[in-house]
C-alpha atoms as a PDB file:
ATOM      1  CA  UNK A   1      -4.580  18.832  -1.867  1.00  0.00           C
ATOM      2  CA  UNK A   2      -0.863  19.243  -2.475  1.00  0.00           C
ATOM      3  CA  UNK A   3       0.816  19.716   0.643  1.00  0.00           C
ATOM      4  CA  UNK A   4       2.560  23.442   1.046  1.00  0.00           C
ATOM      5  CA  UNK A   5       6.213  22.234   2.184  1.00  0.00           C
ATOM      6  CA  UNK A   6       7.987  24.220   5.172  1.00  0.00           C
ATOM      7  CA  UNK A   7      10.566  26.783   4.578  1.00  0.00           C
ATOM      8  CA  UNK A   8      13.055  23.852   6.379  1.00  0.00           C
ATOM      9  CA  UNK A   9      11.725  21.016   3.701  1.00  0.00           C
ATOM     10  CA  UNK A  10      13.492  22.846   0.805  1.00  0.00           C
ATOM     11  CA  UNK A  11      16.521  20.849   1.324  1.00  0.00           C
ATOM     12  CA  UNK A  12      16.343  17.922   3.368  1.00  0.00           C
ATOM     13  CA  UNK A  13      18.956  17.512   6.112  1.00  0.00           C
ATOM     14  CA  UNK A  14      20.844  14.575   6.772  1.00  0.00           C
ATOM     15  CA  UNK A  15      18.584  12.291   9.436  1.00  0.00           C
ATOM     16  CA  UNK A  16      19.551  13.260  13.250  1.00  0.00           C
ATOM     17  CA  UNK A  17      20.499  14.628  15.724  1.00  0.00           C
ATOM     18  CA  UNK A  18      16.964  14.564  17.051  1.00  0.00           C
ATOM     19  CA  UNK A  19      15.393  16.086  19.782  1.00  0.00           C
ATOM     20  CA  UNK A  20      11.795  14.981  19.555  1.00  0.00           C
ATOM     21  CA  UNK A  21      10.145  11.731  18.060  1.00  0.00           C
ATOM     22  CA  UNK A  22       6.656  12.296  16.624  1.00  0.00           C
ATOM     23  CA  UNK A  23       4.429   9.046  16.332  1.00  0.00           C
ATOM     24  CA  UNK A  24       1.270   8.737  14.240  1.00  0.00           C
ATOM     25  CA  UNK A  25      -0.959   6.352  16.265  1.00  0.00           C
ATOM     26  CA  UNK A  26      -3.547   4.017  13.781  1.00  0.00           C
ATOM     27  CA  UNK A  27      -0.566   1.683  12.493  1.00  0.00           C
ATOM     28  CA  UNK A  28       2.445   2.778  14.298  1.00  0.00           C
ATOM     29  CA  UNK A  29       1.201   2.402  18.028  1.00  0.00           C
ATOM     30  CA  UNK A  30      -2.029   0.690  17.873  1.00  0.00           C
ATOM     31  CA  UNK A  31      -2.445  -2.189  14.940  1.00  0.00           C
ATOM     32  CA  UNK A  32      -5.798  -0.627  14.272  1.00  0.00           C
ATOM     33  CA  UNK A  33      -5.608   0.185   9.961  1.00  0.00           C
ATOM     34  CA  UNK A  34      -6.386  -3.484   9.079  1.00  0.00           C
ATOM     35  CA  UNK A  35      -9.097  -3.710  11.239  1.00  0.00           C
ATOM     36  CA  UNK A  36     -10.901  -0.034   9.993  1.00  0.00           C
ATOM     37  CA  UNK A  37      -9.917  -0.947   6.790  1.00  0.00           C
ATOM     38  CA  UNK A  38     -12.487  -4.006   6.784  1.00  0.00           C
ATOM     39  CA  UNK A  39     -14.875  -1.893   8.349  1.00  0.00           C
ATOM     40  CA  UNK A  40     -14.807   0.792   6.364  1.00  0.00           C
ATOM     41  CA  UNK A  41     -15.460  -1.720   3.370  1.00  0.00           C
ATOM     42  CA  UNK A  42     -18.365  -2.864   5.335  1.00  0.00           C
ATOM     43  CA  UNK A  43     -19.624   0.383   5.744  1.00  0.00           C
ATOM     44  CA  UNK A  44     -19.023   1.437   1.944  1.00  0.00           C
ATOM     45  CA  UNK A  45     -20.909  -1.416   1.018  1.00  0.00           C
ATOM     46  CA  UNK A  46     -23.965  -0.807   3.433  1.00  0.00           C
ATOM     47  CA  UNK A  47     -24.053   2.337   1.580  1.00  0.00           C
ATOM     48  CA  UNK A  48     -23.921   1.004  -2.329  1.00  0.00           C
ATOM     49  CA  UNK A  49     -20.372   1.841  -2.448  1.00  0.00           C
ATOM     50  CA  UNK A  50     -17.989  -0.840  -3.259  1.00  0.00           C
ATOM     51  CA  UNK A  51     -14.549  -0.378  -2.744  1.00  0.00           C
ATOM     52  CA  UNK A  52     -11.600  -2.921  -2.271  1.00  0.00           C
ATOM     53  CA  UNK A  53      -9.663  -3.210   0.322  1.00  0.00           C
ATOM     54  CA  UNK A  54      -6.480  -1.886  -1.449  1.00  0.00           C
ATOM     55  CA  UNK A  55      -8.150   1.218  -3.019  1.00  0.00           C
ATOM     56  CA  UNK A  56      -9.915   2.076   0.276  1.00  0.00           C
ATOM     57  CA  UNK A  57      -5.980   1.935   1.812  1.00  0.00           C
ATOM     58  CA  UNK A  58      -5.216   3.891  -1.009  1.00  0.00           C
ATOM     59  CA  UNK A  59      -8.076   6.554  -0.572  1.00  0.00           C
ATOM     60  CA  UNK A  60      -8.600   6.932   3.160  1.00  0.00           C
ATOM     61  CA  UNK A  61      -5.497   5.224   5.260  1.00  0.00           C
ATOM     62  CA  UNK A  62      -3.955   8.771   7.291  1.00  0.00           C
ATOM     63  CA  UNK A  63      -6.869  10.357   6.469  1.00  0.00           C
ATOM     64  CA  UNK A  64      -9.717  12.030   9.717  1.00  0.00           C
ATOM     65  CA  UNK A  65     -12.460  10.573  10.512  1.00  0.00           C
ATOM     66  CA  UNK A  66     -14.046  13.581   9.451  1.00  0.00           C
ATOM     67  CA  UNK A  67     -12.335  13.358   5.781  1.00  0.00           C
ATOM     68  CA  UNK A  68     -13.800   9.397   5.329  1.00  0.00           C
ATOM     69  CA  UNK A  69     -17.246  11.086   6.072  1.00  0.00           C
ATOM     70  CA  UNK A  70     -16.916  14.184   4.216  1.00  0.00           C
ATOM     71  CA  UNK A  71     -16.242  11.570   1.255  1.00  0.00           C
ATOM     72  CA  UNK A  72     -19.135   9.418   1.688  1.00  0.00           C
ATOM     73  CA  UNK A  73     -21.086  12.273   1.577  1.00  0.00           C
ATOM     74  CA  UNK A  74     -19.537  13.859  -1.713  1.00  0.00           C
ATOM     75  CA  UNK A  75     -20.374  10.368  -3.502  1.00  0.00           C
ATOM     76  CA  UNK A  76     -24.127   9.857  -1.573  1.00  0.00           C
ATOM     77  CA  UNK A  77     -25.012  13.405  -3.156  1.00  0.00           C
ATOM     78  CA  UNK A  78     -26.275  13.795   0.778  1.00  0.00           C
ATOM     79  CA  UNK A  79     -25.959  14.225   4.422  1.00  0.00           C
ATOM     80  CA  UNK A  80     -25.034  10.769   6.536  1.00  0.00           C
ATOM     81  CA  UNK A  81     -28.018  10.518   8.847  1.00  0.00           C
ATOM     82  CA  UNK A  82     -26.608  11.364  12.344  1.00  0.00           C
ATOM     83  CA  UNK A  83     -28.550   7.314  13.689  1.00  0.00           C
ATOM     84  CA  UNK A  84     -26.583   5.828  10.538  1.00  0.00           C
ATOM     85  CA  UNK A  85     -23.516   7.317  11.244  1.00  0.00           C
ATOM     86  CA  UNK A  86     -23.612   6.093  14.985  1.00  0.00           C
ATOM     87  CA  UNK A  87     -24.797   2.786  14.177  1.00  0.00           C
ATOM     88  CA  UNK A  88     -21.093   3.040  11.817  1.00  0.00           C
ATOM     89  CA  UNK A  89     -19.258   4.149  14.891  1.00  0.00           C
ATOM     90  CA  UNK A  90     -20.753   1.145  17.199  1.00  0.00           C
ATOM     91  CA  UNK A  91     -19.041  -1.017  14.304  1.00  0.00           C
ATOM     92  CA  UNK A  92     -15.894   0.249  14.695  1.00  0.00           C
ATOM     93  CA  UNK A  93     -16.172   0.282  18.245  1.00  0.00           C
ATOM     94  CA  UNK A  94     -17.154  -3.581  18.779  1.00  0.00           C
ATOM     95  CA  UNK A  95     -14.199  -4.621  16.286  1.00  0.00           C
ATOM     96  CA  UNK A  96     -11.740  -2.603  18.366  1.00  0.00           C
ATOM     97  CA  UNK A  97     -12.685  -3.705  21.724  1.00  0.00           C
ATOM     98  CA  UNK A  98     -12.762  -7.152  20.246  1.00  0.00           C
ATOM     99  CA  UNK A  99      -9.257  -7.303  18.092  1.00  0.00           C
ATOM    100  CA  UNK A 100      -7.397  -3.971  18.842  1.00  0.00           C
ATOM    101  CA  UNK A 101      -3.435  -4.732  20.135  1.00  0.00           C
ATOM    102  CA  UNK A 102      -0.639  -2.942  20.434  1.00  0.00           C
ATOM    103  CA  UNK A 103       1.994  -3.067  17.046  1.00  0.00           C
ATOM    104  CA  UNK A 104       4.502  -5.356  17.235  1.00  0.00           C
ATOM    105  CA  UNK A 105       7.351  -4.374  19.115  1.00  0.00           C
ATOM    106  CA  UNK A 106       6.436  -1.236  19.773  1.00  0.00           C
ATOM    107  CA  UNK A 107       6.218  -1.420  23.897  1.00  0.00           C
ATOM    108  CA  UNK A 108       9.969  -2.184  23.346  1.00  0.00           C
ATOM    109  CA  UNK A 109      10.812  -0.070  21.157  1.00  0.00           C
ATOM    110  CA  UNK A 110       9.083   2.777  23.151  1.00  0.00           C
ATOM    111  CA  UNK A 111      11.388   1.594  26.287  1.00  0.00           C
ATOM    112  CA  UNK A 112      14.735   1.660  24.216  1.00  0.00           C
ATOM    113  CA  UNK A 113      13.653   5.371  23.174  1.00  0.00           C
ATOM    114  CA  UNK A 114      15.901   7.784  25.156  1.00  0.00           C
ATOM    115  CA  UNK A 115      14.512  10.968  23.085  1.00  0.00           C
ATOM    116  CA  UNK A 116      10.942  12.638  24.458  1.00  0.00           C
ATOM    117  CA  UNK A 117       8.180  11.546  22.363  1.00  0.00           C
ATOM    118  CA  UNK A 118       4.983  12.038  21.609  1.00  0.00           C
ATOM    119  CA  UNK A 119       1.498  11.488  19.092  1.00  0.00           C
ATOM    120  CA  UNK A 120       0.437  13.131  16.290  1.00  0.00           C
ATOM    121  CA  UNK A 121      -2.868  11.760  14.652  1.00  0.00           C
ATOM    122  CA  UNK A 122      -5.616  12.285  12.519  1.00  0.00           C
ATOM    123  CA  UNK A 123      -7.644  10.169  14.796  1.00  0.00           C
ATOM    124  CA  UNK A 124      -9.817  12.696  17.698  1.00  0.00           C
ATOM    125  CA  UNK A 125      -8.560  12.898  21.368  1.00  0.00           C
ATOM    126  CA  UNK A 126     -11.761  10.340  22.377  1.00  0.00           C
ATOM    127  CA  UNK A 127     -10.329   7.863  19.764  1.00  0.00           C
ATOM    128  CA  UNK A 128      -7.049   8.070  20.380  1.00  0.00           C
ATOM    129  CA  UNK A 129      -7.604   7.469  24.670  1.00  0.00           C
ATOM    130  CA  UNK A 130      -9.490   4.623  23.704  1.00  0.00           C
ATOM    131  CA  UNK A 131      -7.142   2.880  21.556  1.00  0.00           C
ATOM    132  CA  UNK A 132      -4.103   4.074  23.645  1.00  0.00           C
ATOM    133  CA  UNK A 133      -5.499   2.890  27.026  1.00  0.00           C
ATOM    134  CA  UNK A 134      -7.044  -0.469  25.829  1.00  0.00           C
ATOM    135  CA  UNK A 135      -2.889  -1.080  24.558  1.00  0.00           C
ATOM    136  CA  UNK A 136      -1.429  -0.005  27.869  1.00  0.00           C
ATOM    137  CA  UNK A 137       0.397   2.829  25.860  1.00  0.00           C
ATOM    138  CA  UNK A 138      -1.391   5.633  27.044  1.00  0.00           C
ATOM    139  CA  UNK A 139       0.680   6.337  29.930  1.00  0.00           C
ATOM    140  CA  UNK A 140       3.644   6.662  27.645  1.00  0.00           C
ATOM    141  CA  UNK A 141       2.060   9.527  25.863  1.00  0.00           C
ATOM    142  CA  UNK A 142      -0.111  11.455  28.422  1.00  0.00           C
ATOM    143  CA  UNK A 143      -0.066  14.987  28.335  1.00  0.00           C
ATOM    144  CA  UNK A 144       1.526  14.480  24.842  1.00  0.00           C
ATOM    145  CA  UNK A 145      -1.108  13.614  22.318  1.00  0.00           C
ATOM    146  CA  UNK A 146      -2.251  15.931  19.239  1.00  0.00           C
ATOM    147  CA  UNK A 147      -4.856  15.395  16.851  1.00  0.00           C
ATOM    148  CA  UNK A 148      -5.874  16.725  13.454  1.00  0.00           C
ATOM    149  CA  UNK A 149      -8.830  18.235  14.918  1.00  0.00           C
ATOM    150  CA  UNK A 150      -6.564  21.295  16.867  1.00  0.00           C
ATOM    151  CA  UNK A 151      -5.475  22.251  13.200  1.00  0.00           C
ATOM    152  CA  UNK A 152      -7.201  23.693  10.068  1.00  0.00           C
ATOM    153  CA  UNK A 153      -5.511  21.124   7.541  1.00  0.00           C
ATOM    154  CA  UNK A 154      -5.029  17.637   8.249  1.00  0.00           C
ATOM    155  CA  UNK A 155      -2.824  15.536   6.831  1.00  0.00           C
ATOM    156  CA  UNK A 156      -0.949  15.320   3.878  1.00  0.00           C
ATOM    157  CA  UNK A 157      -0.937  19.555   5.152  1.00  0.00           C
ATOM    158  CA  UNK A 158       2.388  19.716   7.654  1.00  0.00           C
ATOM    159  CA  UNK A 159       0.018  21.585  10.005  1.00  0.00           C
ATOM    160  CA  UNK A 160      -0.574  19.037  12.594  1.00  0.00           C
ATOM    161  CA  UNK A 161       3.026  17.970  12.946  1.00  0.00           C
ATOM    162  CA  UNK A 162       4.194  21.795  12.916  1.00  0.00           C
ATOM    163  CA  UNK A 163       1.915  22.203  15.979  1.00  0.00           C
ATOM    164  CA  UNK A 164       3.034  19.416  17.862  1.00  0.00           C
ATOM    165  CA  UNK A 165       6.579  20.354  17.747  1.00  0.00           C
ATOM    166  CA  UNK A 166       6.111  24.089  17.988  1.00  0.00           C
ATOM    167  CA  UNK A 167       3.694  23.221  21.797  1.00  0.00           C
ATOM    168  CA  UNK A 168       6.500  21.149  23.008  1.00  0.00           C
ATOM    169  CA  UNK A 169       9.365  23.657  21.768  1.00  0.00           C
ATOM    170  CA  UNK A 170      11.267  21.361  19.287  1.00  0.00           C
ATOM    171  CA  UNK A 171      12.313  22.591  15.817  1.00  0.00           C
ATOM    172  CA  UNK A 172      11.129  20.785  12.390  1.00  0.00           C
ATOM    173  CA  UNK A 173      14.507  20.015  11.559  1.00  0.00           C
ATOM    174  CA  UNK A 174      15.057  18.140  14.957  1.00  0.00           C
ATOM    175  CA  UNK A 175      11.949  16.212  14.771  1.00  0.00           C
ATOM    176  CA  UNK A 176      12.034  12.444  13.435  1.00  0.00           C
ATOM    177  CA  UNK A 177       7.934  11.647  12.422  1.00  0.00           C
ATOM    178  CA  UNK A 178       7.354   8.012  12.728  1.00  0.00           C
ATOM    179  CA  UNK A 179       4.579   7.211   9.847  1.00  0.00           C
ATOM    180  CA  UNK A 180       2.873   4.380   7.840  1.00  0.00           C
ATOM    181  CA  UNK A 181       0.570   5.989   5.441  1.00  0.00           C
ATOM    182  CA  UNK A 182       1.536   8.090   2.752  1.00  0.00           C
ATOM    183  CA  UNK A 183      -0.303  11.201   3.449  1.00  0.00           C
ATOM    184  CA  UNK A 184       1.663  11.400   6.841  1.00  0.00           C
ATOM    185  CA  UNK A 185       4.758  10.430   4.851  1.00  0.00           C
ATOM    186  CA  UNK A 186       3.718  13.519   2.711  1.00  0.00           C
ATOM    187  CA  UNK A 187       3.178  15.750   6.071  1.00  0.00           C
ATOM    188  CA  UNK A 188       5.861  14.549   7.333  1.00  0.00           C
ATOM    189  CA  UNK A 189       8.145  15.656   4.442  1.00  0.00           C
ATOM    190  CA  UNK A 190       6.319  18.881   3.743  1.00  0.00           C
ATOM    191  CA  UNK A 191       7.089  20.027   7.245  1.00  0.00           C
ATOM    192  CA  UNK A 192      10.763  19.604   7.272  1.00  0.00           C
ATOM    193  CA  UNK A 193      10.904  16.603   9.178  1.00  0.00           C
ATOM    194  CA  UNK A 194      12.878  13.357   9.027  1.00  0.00           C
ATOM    195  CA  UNK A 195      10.542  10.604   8.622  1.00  0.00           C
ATOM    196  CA  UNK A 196      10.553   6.940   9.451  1.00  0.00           C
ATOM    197  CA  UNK A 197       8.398   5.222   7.364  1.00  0.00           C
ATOM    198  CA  UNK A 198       7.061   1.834   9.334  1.00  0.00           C
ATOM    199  CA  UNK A 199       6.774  -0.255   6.307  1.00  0.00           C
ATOM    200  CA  UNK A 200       4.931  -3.460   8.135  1.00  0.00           C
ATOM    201  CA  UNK A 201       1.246  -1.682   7.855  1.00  0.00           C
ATOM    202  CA  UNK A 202      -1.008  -2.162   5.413  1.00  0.00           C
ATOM    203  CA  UNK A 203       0.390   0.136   3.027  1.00  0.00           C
ATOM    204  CA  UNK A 204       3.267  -1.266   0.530  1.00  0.00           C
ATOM    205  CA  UNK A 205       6.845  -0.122   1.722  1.00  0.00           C
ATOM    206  CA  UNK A 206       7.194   0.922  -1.914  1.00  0.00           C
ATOM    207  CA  UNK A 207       4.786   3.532  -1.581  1.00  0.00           C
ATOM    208  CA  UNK A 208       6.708   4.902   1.626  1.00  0.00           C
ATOM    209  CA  UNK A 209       9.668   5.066   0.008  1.00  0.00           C
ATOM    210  CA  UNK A 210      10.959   8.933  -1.404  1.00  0.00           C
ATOM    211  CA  UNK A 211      13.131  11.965  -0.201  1.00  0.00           C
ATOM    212  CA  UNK A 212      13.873  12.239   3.769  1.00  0.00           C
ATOM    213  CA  UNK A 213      12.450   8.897   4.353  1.00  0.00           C
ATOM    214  CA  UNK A 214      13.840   6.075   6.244  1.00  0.00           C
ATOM    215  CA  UNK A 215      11.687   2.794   5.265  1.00  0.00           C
ATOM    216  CA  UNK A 216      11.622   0.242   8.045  1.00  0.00           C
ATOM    217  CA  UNK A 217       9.571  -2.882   8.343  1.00  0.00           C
ATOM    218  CA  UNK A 218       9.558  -3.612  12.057  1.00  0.00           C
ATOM    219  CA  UNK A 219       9.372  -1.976  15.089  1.00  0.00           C
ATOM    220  CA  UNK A 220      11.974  -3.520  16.930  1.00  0.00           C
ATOM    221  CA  UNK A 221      14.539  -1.758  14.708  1.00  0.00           C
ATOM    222  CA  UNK A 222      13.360   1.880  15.126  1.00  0.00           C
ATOM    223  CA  UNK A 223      15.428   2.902  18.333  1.00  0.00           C
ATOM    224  CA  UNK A 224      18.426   2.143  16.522  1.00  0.00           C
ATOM    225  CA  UNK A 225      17.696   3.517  13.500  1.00  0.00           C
ATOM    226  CA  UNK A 226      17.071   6.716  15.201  1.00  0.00           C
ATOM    227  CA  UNK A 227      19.976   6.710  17.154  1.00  0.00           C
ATOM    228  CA  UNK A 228      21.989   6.032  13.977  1.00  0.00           C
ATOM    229  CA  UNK A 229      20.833   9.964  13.169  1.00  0.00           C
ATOM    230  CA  UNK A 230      22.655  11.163  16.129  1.00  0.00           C
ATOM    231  CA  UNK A 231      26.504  11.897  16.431  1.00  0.00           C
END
């Protein structure tokens, strides 16, 4: 689905000043994509569907939960049984609890960020206080968390980042989105919003790269790079 761009996308602004930082959370906050990535191979495979690791980054990386199953089913030809699909979600589950951290840099980055922030995810509330509190970020985003389910179009739509700025009262144009798949790049963009591409992921900086887009490859530079925006 080609994303419908916001009135304030039609010519991008110059990055800054900002009044609101928007984070995704599955490779920005929480190092979680390489992880789902293998298991979402895993669980192709169980299935009969081999995919590699690149095209399933390719395919499903900024996608919902929701979106990954909605797929499954298109190639299947049939509904997931509701056992298999838990038996899935215990997968996912045990390699989180077992290998889940924080990004890199992030907690620090987080502290050197003087500008109110806040998440914007296609992951569900339930996933995202899991992965949030077993990282010690949570706290830094309480009260503050959005996910694609509130919205009728997830991402690459700009609905989800449209309603987290419009409930905490910031405009597009003062929002920087801080992203590392390309269909939240593509939100990102199509709602008017700076965006800081975090390059480091599992998706190739390359593929970040494009209009209103600052690429970046670690977290450790982000505060500045923001600030940079600013007068």
């Amino acid at each position: 689905m080609t994303p419908v761009p916001h009135p304030a996308s039609r010519g991008f602004r110059s990055p800054g000043p900002f009044e609101l930082v928007i984070f995704d959370c599955d490779g920005v906050l929480v190092d979680s994509e390489s992880i789902a990535i293998r298991v979402d191979q895993r669980v192709l495979a169980d299935l009969g569907w081999e995919l590699g690791l690149d095209e399933i980054v390719e395919r499903f990386v900024g996608k919902s939960e929701a979106h990954f199953v909605a797929e499954i089913e298109r190639h299947l030809g049939s509904r997931l049984d509701a056992d298999r699909e838990e038996e899935y979600q215990q997968w996912y589950r045990t390699a989180f609890e077992r290998d889940l951290v924080a990004v890199d840099g992030i907690a620090d980055a987080l502290a050197r960020l003087p500008l109110p922030h806040c998440v914007a995810s296609s992951g569900t509330h339930a996933k995202m206080q899991r992965t949030l509190g077993q990282t010690g970020l949570l706290p830094q985003f309480e009260g503050r968390i959005f996910s694609a389910s509130e919205v009728a179009r997830g991402k690459p739509a700009p609905d989800l980042f449209l309603h987290a700025a419009g409930t905490l009262g910031a405009e597009p144009a003062g929002c920087a989105v801080v992203e590392d798949s390309v269909f939240g790049v593509q939100a990102a963009r199509a709602a008017g919003m700076h965006v800081f591409a975090y390059g480091g992921g599992v998706t190739p900086a390359a593929r970040l790269a494009g209009p209103g887009t600052t690429v970046f490859r670690h977290m450790g530079e982000l505060p500045d790079l923001i600030a940079a925006g600013r007068p």
